[in-house]
PDB file of N, CA and C in Angstrom:
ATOM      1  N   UNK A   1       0.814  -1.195   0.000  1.00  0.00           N
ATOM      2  CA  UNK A   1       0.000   0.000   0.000  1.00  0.00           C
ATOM      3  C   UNK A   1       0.857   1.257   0.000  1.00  0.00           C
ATOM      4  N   UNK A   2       1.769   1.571   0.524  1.00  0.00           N
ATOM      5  CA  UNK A   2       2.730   2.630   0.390  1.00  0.00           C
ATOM      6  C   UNK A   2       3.443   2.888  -0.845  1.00  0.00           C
ATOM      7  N   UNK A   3       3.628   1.796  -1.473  1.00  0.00           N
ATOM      8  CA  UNK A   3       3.875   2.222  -3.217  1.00  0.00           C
ATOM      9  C   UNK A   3       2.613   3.049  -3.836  1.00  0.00           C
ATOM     10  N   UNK A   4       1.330   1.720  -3.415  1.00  0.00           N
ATOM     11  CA  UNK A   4       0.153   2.843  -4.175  1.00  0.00           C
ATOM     12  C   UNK A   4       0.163   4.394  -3.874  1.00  0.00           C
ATOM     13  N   UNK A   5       0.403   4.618  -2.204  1.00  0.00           N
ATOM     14  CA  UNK A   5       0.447   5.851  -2.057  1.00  0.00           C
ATOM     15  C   UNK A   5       1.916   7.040  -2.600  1.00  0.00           C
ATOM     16  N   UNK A   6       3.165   6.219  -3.116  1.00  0.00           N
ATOM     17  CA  UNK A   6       3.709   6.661  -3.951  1.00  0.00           C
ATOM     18  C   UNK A   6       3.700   7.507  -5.018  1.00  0.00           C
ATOM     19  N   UNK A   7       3.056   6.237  -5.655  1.00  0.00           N
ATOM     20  CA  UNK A   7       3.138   6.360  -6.801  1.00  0.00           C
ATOM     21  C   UNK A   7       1.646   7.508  -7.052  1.00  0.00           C
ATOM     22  N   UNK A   8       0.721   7.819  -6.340  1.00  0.00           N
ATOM     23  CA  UNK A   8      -0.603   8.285  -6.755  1.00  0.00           C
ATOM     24  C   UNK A   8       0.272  10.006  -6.746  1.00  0.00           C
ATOM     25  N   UNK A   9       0.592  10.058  -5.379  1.00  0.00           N
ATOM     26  CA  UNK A   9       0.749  11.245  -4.846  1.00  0.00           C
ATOM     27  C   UNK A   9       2.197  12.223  -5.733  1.00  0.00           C
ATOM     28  N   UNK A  10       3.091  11.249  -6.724  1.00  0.00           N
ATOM     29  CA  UNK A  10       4.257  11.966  -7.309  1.00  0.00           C
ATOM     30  C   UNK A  10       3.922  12.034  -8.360  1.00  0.00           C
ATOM     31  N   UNK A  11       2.764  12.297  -8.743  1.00  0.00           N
ATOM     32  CA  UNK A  11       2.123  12.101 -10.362  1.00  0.00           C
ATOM     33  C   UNK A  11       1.494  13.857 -10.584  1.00  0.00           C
ATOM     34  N   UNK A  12       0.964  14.169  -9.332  1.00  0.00           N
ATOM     35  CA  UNK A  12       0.395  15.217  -9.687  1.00  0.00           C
ATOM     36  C   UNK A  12       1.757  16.563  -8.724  1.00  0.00           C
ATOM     37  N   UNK A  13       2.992  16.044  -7.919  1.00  0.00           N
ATOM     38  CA  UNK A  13       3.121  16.848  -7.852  1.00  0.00           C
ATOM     39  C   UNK A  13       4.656  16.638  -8.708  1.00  0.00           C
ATOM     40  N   UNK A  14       4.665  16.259  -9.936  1.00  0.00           N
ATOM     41  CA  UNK A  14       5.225  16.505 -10.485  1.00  0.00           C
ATOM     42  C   UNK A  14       4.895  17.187 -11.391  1.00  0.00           C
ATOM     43  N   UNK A  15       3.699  16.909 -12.118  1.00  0.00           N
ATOM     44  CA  UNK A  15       2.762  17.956 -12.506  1.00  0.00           C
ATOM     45  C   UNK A  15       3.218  19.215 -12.168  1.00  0.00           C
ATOM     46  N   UNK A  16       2.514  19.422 -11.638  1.00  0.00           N
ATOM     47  CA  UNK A  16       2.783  20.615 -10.469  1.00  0.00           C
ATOM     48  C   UNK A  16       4.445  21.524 -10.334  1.00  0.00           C
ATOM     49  N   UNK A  17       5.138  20.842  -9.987  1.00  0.00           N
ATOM     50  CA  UNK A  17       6.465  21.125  -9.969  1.00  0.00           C
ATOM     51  C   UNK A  17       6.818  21.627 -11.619  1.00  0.00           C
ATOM     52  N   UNK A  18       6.523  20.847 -12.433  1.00  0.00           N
ATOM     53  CA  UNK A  18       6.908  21.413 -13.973  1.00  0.00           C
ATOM     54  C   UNK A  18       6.289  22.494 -14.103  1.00  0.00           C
ATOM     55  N   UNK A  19       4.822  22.942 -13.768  1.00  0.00           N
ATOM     56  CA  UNK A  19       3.825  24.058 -13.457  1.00  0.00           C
ATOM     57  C   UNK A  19       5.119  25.298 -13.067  1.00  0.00           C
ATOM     58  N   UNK A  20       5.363  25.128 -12.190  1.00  0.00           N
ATOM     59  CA  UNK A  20       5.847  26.152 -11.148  1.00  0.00           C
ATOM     60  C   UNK A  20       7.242  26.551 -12.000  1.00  0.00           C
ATOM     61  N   UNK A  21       7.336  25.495 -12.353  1.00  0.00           N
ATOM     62  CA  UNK A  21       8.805  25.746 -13.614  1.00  0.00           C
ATOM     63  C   UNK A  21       8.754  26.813 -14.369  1.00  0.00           C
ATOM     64  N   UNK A  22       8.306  26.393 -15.079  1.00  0.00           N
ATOM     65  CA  UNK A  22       7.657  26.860 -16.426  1.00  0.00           C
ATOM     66  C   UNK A  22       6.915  28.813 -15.665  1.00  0.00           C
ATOM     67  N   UNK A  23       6.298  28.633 -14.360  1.00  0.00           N
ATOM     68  CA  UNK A  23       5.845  30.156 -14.240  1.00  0.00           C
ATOM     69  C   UNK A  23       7.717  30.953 -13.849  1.00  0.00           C
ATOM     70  N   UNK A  24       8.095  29.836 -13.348  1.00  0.00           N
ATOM     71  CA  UNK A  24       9.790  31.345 -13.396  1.00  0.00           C
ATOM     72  C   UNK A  24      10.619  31.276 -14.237  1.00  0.00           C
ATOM     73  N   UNK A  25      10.356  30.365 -15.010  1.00  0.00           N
ATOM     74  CA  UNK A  25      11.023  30.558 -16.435  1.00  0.00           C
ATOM     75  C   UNK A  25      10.436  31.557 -17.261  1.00  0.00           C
ATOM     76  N   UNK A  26       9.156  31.770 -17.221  1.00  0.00           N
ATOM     77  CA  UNK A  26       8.695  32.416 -17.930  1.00  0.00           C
ATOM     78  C   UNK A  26       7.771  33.716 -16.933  1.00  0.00           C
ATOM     79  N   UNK A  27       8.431  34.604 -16.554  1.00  0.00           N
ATOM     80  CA  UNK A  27       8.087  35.592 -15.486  1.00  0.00           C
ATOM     81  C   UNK A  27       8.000  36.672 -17.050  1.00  0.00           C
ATOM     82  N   UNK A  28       6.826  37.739 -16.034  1.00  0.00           N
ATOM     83  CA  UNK A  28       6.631  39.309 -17.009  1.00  0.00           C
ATOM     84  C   UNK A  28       7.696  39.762 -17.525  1.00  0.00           C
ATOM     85  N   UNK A  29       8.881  39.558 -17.213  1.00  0.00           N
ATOM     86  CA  UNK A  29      10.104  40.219 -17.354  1.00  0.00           C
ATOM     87  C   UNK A  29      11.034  39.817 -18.209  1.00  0.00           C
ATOM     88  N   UNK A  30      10.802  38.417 -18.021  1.00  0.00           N
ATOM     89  CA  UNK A  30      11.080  37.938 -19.011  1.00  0.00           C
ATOM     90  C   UNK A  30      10.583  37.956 -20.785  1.00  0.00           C
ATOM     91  N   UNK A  31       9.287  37.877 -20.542  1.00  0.00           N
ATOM     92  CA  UNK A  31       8.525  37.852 -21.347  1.00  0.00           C
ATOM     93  C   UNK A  31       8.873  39.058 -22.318  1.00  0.00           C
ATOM     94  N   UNK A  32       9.437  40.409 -21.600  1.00  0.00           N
ATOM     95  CA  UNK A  32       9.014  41.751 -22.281  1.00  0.00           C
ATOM     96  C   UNK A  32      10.314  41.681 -22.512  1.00  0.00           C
ATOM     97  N   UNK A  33      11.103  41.564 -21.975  1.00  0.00           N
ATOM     98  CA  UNK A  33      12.831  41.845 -22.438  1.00  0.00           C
ATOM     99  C   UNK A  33      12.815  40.300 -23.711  1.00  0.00           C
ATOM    100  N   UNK A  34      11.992  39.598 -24.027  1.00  0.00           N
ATOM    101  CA  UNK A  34      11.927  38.647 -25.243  1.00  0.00           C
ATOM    102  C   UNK A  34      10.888  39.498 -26.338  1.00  0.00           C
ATOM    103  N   UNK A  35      10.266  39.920 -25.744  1.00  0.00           N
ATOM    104  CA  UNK A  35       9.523  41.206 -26.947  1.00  0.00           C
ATOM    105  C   UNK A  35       9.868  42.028 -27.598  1.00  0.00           C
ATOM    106  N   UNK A  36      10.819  42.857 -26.798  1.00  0.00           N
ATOM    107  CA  UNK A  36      11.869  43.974 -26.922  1.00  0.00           C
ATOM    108  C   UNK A  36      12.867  43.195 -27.730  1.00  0.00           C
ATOM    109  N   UNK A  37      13.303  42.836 -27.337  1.00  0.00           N
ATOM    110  CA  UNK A  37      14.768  42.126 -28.413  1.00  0.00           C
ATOM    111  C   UNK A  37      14.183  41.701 -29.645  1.00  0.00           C
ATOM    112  N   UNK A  38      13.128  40.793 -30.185  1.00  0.00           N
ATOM    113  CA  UNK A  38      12.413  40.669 -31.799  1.00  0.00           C
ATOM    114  C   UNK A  38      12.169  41.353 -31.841  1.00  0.00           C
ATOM    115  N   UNK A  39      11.432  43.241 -31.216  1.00  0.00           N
ATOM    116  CA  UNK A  39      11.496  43.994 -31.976  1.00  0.00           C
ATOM    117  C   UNK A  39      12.477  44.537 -32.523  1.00  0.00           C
ATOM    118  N   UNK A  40      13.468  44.744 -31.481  1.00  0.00           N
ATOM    119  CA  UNK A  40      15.311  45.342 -31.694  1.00  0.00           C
ATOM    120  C   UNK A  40      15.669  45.002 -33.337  1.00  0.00           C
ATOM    121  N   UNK A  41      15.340  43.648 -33.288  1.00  0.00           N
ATOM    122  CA  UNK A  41      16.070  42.399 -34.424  1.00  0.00           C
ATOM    123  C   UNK A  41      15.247  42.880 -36.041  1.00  0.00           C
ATOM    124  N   UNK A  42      13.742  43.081 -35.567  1.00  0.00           N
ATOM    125  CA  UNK A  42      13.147  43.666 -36.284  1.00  0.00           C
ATOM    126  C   UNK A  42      13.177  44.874 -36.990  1.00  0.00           C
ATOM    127  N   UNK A  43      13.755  45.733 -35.632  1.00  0.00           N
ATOM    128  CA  UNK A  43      13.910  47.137 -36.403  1.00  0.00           C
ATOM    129  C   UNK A  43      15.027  47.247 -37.131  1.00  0.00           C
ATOM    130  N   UNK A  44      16.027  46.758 -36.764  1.00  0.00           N
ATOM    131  CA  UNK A  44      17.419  46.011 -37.323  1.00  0.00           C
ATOM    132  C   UNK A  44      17.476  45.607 -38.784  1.00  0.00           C
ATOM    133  N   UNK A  45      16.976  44.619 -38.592  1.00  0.00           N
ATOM    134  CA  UNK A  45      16.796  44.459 -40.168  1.00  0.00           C
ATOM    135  C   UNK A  45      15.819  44.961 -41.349  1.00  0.00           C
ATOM    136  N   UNK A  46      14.967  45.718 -40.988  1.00  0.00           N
ATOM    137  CA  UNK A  46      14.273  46.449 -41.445  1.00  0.00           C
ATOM    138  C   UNK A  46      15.282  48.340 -41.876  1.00  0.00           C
ATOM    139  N   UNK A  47      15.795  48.594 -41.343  1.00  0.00           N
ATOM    140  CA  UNK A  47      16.580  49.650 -41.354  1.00  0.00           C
ATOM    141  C   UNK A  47      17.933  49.049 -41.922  1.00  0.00           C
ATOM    142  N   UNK A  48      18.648  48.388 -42.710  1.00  0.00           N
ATOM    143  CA  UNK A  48      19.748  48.258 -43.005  1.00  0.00           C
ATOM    144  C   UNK A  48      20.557  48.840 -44.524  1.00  0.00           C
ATOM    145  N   UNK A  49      19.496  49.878 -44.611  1.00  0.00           N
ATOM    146  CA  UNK A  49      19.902  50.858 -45.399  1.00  0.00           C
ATOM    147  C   UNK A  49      21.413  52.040 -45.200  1.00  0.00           C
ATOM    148  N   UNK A  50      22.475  52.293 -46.068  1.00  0.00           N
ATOM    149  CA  UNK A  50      23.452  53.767 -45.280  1.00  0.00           C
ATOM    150  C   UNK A  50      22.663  54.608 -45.944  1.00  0.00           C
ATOM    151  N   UNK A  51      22.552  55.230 -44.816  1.00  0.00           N
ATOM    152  CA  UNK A  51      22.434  56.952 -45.126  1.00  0.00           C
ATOM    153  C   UNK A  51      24.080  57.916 -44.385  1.00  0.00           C
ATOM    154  N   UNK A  52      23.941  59.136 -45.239  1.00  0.00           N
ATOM    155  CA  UNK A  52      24.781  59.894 -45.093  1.00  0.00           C
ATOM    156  C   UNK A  52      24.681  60.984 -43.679  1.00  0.00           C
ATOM    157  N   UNK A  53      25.445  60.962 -42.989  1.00  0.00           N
ATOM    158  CA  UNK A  53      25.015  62.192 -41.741  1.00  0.00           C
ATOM    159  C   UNK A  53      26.473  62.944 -41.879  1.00  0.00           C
ATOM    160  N   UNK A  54      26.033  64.058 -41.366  1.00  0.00           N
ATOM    161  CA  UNK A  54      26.448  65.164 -41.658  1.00  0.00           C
ATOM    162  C   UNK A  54      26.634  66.145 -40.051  1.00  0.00           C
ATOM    163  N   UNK A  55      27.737  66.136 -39.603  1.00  0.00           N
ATOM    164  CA  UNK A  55      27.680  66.934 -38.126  1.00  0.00           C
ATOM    165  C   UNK A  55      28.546  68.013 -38.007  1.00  0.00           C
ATOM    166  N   UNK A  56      28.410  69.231 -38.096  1.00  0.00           N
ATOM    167  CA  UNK A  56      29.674  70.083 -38.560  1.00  0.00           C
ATOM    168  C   UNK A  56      30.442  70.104 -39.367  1.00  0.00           C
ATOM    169  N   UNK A  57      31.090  69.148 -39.889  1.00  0.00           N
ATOM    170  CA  UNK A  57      31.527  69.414 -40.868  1.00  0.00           C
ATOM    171  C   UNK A  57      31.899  68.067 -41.559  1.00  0.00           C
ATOM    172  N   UNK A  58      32.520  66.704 -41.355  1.00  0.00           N
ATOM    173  CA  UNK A  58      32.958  65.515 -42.137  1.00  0.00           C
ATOM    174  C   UNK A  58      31.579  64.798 -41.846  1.00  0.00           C
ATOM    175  N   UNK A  59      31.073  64.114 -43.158  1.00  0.00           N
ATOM    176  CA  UNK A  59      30.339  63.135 -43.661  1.00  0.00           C
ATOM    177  C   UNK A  59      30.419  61.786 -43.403  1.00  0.00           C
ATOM    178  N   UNK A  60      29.712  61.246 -42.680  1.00  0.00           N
ATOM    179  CA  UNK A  60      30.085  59.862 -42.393  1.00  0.00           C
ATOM    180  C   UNK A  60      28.736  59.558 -43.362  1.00  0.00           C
ATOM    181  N   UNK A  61      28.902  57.856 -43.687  1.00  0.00           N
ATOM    182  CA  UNK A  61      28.216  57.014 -43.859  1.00  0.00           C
ATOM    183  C   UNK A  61      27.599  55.916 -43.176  1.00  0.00           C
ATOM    184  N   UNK A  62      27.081  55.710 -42.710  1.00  0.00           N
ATOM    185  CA  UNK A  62      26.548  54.464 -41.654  1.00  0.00           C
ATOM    186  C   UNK A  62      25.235  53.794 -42.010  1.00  0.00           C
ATOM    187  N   UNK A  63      24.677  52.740 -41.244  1.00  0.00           N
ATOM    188  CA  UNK A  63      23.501  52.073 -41.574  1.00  0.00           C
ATOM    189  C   UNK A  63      22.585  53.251 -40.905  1.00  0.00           C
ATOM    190  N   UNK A  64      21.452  53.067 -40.834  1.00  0.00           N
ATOM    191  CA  UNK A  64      20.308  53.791 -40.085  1.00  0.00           C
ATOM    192  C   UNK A  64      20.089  53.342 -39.406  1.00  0.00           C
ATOM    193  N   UNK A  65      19.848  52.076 -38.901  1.00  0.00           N
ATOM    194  CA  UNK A  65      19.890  51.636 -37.479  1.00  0.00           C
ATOM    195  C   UNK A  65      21.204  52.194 -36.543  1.00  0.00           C
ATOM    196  N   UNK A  66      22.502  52.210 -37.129  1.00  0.00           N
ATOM    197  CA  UNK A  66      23.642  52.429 -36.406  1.00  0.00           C
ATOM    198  C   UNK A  66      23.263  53.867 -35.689  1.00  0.00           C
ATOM    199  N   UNK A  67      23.012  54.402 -37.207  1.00  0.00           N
ATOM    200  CA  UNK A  67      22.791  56.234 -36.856  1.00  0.00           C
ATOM    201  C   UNK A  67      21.680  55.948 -35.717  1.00  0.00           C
ATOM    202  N   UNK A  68      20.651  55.652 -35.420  1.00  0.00           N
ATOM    203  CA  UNK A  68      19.152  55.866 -34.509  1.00  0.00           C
ATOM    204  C   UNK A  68      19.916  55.360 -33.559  1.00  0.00           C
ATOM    205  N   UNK A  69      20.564  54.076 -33.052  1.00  0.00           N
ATOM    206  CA  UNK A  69      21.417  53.933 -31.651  1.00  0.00           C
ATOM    207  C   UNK A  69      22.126  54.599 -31.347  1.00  0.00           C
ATOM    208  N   UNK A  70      23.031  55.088 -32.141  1.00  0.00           N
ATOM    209  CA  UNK A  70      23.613  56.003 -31.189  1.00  0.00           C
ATOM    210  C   UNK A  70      23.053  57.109 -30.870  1.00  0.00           C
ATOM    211  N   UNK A  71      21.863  57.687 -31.278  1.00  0.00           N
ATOM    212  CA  UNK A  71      21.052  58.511 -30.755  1.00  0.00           C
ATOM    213  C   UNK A  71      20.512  58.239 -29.661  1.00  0.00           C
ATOM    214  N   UNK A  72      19.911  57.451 -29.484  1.00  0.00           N
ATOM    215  CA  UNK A  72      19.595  56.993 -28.391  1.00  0.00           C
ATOM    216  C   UNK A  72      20.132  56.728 -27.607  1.00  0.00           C
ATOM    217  N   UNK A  73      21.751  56.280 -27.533  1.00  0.00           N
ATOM    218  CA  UNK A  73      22.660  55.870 -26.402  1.00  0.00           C
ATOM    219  C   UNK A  73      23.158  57.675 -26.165  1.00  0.00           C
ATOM    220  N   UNK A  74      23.093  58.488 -26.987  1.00  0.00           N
ATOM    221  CA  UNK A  74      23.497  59.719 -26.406  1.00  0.00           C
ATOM    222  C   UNK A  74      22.427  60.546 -25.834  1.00  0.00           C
ATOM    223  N   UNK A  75      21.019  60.078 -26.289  1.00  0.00           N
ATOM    224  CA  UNK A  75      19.581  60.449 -25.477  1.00  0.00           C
ATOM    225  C   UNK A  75      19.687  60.319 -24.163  1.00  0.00           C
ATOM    226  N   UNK A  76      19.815  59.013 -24.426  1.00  0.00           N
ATOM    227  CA  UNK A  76      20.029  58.042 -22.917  1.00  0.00           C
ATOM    228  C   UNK A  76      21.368  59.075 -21.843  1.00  0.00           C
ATOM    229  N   UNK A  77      22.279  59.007 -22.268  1.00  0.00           N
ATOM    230  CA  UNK A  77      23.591  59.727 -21.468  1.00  0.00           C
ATOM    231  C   UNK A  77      23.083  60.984 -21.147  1.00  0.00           C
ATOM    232  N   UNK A  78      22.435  61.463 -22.093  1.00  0.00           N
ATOM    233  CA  UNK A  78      22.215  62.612 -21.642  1.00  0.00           C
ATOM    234  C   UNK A  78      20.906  63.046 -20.382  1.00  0.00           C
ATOM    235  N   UNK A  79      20.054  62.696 -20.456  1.00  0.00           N
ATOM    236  CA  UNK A  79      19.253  62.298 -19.751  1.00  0.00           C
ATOM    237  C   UNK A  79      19.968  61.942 -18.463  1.00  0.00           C
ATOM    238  N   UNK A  80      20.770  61.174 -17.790  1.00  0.00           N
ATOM    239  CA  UNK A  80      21.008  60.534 -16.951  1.00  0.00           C
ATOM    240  C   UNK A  80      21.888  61.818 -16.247  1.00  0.00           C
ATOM    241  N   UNK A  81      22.826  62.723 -17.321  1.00  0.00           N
ATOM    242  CA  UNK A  81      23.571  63.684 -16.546  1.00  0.00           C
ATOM    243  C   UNK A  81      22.667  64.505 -16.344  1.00  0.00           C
ATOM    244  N   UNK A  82      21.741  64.846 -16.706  1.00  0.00           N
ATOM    245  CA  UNK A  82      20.335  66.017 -16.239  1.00  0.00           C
ATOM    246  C   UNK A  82      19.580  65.134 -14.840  1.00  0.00           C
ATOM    247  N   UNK A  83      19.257  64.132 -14.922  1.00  0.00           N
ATOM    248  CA  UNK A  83      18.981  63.552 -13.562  1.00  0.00           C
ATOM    249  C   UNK A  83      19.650  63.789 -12.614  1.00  0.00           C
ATOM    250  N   UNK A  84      21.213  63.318 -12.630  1.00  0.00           N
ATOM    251  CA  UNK A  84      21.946  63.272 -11.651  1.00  0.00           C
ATOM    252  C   UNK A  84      22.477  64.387 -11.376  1.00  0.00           C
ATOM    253  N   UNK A  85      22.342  65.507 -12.063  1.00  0.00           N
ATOM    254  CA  UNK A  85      22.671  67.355 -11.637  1.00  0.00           C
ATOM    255  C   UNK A  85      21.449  67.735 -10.959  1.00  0.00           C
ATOM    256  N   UNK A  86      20.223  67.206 -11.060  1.00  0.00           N
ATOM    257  CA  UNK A  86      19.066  67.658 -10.161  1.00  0.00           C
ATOM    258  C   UNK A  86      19.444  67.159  -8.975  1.00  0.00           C
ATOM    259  N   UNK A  87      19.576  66.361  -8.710  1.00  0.00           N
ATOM    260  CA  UNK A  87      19.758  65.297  -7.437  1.00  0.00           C
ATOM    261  C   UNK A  87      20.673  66.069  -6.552  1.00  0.00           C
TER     262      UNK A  87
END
């Protein structure tokens, strides 16, 4: 009788246990930082056109995705030194 009760009782909480898996493998956070990146990949290859930019004075050539990140990584910097001068 203790096998039956074994065997009944590791059926569902293994179940169960894969359940619980599967919810922290797959947390909100996860989920959105996997959203964010196919879009990244998306916008990526969708933009792999050069365009010409122009900043005072020498002409570079780059992709358009290249050009829009580093906008954004200097958005970003900048932003962060205006935060941290309020503070």
């Amino acid at each position: 009788m203790a096998s039956k009760h074994k065997s009944s009782t590791s059926g569902p909480s293994r179940a169960g246990s894969a359940g619980s898996r599967l919810r922290e493998v797959a947390t909100t956070g996860r989920v959105v930082l996997l959203v964010v990146a196919v879009l990244a990949l998306v916008f990526v290859f969708e933009n792999t056109r050069h365009v010409t930019i122009r900043i005072i004075g020498p002409e570079v050539s780059a992709p358009l995705w290249l050009a829009l990140a580093a906008m954004l990584v200097i958005g970003w910097l900048l932003g962060r030194f205006v935060t941290v001068r309020r503070r």
